[in-house]
PDB file of N, CA and C in Angstrom:
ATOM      1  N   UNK A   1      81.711  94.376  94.486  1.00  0.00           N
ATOM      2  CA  UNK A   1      82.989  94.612  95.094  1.00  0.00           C
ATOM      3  C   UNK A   1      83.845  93.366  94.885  1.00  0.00           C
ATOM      4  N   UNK A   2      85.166  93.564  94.310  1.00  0.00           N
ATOM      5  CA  UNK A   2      85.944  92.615  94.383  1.00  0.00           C
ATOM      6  C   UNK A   2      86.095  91.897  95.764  1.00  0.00           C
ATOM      7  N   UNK A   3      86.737  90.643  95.665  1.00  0.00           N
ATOM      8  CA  UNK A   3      86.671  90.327  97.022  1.00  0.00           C
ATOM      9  C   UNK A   3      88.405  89.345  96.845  1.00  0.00           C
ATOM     10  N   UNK A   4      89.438  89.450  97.823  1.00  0.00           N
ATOM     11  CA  UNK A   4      90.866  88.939  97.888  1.00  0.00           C
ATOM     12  C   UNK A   4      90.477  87.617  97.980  1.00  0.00           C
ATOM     13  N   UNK A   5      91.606  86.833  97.455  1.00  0.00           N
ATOM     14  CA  UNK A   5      91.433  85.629  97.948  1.00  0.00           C
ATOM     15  C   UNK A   5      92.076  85.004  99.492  1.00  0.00           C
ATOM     16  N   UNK A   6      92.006  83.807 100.012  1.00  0.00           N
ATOM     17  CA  UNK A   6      92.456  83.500 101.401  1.00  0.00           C
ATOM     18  C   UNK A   6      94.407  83.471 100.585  1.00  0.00           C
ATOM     19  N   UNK A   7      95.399  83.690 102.172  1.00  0.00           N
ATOM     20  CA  UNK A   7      96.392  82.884 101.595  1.00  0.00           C
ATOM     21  C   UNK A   7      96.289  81.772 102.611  1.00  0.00           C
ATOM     22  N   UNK A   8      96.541  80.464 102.532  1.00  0.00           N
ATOM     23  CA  UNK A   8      96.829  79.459 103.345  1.00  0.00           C
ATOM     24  C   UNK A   8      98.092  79.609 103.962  1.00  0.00           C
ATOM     25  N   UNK A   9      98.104  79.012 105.041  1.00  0.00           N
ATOM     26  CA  UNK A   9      99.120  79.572 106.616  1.00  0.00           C
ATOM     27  C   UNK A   9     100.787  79.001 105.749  1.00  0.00           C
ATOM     28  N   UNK A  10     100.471  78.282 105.471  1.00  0.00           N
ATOM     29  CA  UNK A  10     101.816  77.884 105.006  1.00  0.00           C
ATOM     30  C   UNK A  10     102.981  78.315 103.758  1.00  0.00           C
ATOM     31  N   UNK A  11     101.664  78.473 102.664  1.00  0.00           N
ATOM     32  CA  UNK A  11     102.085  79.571 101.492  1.00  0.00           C
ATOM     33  C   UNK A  11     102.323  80.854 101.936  1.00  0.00           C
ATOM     34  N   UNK A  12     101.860  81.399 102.896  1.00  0.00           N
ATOM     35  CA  UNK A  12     102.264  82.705 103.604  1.00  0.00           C
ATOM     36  C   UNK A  12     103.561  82.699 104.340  1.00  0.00           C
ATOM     37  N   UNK A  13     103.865  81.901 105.279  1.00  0.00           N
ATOM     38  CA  UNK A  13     104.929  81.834 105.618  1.00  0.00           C
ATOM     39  C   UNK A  13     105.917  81.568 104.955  1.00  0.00           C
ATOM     40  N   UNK A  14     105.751  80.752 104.248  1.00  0.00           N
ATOM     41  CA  UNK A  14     107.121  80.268 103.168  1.00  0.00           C
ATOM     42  C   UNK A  14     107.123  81.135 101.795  1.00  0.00           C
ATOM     43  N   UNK A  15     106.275  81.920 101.705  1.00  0.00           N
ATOM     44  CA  UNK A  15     106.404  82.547 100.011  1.00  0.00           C
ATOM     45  C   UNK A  15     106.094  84.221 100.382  1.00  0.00           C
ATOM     46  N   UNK A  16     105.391  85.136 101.276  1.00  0.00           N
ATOM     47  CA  UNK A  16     104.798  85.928 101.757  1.00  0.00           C
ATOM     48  C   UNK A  16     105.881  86.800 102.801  1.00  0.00           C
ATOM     49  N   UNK A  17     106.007  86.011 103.812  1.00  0.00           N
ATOM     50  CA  UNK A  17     106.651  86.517 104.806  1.00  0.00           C
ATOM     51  C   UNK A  17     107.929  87.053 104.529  1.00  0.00           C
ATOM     52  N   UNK A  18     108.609  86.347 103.837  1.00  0.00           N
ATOM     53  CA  UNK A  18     110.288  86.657 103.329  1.00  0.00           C
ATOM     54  C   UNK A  18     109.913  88.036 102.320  1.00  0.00           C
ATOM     55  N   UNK A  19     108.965  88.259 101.745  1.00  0.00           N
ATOM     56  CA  UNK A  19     109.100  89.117 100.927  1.00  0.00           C
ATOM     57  C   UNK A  19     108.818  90.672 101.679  1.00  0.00           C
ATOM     58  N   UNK A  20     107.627  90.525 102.069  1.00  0.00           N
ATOM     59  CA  UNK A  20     107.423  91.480 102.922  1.00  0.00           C
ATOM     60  C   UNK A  20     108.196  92.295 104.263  1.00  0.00           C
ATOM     61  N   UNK A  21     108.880  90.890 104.768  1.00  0.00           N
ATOM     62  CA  UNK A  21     109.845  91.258 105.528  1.00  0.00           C
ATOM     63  C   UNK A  21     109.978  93.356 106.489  1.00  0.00           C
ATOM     64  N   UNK A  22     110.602  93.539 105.447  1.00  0.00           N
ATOM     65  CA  UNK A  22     110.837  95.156 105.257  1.00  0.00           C
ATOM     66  C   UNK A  22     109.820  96.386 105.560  1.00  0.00           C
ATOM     67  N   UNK A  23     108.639  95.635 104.607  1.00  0.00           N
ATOM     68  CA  UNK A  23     107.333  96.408 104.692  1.00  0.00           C
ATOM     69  C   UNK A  23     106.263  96.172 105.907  1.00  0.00           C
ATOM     70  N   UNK A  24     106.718  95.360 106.378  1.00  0.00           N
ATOM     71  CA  UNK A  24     106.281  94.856 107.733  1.00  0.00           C
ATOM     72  C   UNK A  24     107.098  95.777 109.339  1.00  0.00           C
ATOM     73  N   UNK A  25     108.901  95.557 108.758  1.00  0.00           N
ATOM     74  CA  UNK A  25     109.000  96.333 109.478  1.00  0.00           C
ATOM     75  C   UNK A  25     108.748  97.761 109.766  1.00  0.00           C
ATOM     76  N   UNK A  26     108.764  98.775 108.549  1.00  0.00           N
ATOM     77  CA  UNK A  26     108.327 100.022 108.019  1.00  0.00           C
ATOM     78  C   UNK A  26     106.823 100.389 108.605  1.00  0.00           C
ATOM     79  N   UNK A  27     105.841  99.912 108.584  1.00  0.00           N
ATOM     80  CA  UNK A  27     104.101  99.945 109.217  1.00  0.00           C
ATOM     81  C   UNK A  27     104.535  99.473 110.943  1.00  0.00           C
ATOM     82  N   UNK A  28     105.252  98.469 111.443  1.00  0.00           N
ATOM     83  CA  UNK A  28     105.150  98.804 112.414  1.00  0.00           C
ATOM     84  C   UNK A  28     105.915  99.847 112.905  1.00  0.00           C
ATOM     85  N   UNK A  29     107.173 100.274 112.652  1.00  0.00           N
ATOM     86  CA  UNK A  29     108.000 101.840 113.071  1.00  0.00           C
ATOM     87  C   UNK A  29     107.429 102.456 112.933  1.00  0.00           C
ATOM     88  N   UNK A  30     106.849 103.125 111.744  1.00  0.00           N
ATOM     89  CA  UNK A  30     106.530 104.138 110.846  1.00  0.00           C
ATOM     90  C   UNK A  30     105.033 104.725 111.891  1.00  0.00           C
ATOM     91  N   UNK A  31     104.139 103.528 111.686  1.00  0.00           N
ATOM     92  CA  UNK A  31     102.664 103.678 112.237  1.00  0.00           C
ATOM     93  C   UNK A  31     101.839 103.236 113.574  1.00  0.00           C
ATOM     94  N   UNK A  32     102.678 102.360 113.594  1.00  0.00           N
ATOM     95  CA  UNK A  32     102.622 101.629 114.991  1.00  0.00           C
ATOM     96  C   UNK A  32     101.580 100.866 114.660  1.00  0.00           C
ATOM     97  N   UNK A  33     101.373 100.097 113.888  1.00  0.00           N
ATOM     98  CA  UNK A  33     100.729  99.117 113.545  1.00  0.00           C
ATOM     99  C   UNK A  33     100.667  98.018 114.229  1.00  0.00           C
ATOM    100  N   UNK A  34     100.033  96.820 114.598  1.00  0.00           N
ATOM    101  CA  UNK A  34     100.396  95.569 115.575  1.00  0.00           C
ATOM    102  C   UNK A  34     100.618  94.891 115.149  1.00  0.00           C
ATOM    103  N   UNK A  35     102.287  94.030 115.296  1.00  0.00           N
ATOM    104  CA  UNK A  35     102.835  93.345 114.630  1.00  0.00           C
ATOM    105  C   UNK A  35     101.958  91.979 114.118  1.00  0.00           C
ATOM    106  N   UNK A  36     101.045  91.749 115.587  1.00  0.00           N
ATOM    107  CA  UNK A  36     100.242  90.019 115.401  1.00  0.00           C
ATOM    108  C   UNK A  36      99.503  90.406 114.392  1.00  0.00           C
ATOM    109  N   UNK A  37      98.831  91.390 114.207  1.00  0.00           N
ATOM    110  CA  UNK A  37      97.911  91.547 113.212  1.00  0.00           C
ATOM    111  C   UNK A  37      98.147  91.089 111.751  1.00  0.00           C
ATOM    112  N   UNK A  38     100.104  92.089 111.514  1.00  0.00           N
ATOM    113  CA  UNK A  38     100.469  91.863 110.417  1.00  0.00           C
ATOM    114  C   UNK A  38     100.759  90.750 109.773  1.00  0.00           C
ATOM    115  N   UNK A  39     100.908  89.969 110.767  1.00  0.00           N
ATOM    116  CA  UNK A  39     101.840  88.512 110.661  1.00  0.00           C
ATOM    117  C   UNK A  39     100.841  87.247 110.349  1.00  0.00           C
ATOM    118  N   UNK A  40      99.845  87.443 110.442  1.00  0.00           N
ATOM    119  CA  UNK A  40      98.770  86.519 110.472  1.00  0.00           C
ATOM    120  C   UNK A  40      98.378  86.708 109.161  1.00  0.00           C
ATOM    121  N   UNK A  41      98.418  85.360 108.497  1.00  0.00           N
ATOM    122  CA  UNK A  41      97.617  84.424 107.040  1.00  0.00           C
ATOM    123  C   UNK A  41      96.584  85.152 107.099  1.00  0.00           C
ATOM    124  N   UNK A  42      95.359  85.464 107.939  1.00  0.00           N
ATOM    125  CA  UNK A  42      93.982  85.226 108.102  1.00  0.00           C
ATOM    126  C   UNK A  42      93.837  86.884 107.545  1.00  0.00           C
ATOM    127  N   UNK A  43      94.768  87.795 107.538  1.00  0.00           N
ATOM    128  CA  UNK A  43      94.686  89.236 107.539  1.00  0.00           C
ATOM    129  C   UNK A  43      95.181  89.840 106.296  1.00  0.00           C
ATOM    130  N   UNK A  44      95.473  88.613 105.364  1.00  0.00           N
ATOM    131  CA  UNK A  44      96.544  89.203 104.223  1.00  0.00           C
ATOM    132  C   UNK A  44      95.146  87.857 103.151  1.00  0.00           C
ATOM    133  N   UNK A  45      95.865  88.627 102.120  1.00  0.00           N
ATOM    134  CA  UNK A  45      94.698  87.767 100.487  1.00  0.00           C
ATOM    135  C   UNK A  45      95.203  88.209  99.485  1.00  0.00           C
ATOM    136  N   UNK A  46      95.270  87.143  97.970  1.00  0.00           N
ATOM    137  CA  UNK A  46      95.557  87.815  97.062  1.00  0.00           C
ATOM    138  C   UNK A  46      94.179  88.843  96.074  1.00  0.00           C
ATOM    139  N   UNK A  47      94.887  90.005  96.115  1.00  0.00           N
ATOM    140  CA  UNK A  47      93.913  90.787  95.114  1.00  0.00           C
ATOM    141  C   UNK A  47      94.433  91.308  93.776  1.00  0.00           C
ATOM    142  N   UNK A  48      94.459  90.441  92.536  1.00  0.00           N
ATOM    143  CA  UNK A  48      94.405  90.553  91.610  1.00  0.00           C
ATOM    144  C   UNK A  48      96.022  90.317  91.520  1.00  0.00           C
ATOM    145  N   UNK A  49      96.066  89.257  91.891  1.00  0.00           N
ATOM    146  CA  UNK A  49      97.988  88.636  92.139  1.00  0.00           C
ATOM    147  C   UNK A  49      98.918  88.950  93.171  1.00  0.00           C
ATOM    148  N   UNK A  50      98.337  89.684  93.744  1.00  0.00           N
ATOM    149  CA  UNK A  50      99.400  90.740  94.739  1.00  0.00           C
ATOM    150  C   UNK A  50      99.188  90.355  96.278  1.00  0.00           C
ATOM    151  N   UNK A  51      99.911  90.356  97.111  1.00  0.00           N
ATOM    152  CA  UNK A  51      99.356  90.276  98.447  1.00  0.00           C
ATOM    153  C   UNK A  51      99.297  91.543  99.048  1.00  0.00           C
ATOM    154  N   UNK A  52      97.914  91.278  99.822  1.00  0.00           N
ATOM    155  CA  UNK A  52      97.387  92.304 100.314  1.00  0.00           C
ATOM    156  C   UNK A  52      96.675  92.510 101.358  1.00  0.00           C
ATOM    157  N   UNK A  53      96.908  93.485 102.202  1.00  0.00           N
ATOM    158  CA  UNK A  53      96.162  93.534 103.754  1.00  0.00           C
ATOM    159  C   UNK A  53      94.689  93.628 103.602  1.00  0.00           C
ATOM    160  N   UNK A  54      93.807  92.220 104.039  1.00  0.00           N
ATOM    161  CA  UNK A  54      92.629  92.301 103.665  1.00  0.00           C
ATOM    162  C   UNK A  54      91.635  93.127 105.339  1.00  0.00           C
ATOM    163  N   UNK A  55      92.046  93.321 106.399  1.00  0.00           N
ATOM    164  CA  UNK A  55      91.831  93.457 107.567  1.00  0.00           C
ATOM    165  C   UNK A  55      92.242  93.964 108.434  1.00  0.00           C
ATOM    166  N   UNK A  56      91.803  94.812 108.992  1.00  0.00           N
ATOM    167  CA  UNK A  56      92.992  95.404 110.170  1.00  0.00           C
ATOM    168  C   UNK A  56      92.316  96.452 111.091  1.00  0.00           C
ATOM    169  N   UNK A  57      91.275  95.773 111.396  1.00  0.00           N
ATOM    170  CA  UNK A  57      90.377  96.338 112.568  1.00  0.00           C
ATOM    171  C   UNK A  57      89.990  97.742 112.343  1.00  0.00           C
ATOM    172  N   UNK A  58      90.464  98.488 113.447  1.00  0.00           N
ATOM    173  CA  UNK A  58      89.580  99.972 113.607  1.00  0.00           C
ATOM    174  C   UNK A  58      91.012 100.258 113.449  1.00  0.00           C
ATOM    175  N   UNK A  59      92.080 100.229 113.230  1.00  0.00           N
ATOM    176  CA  UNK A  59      92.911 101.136 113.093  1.00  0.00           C
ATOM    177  C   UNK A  59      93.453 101.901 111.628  1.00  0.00           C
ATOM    178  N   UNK A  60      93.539 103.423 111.364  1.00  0.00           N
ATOM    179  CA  UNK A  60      93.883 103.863 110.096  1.00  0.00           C
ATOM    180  C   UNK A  60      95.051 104.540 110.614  1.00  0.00           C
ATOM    181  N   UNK A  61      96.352 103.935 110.251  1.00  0.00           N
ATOM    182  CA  UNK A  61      97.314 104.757 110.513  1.00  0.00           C
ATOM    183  C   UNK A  61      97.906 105.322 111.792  1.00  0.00           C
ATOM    184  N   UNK A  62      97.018 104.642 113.284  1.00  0.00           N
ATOM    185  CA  UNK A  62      97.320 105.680 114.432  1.00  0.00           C
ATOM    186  C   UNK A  62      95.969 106.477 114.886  1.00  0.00           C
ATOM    187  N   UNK A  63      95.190 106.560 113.738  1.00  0.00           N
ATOM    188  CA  UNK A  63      93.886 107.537 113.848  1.00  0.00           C
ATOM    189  C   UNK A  63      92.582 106.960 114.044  1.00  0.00           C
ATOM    190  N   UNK A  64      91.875 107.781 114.668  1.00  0.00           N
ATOM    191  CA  UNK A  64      90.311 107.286 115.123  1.00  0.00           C
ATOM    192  C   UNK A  64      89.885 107.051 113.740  1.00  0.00           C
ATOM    193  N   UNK A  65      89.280 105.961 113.413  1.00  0.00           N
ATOM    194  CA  UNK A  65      87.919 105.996 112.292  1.00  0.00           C
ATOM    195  C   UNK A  65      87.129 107.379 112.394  1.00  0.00           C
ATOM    196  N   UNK A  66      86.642 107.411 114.015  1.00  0.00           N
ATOM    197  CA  UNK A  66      85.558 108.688 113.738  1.00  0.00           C
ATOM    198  C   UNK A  66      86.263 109.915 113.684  1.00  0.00           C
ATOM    199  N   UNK A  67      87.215 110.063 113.529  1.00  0.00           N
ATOM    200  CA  UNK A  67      87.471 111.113 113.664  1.00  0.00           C
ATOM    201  C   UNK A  67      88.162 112.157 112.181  1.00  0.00           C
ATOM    202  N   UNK A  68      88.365 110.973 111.222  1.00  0.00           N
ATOM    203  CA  UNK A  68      88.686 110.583 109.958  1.00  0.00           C
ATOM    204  C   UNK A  68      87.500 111.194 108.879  1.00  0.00           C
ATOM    205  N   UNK A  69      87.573 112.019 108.290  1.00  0.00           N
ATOM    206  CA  UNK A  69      86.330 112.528 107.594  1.00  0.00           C
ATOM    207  C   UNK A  69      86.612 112.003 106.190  1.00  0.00           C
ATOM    208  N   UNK A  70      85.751 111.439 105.608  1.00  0.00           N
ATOM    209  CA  UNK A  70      86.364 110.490 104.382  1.00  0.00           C
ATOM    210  C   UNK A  70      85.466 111.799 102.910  1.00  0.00           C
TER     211      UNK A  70
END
């Protein structure tokens, strides 16, 4: 399995945050996503150049995991 890389707190804020901006606001309206979650270095990584949500607990969208038939 591939695995993301870390972003460091500061390259995230200053290079990350401004971009996303939008798409940040959109997941929390849209899904009700938790903003702290989104906003946090520790939850985002690059995968294959791109930033990307590496984490985000038990939540899919609003929906139970178990209840989610994959």
């Amino acid at each position: 399995m591939k695995k993301a890389e870390p972003i460091p707190y500061e390259e995230f804020k200053q290079k990350i945050i401004p971009v996303i901006g939008e798409f940040l606001d959109y997941m929390i309206k849209e899904f009700g996503m938790d903003e702290f979650d989104l906003v946090c270095n520790f939850n985002w990584g690059y995968f294959d150049g791109k930033p990307v949500v590496i984490d985000y607990g038990h939540n899919y969208f609003g929906e139970n995991l178990e209840e989610v038939s994959l």
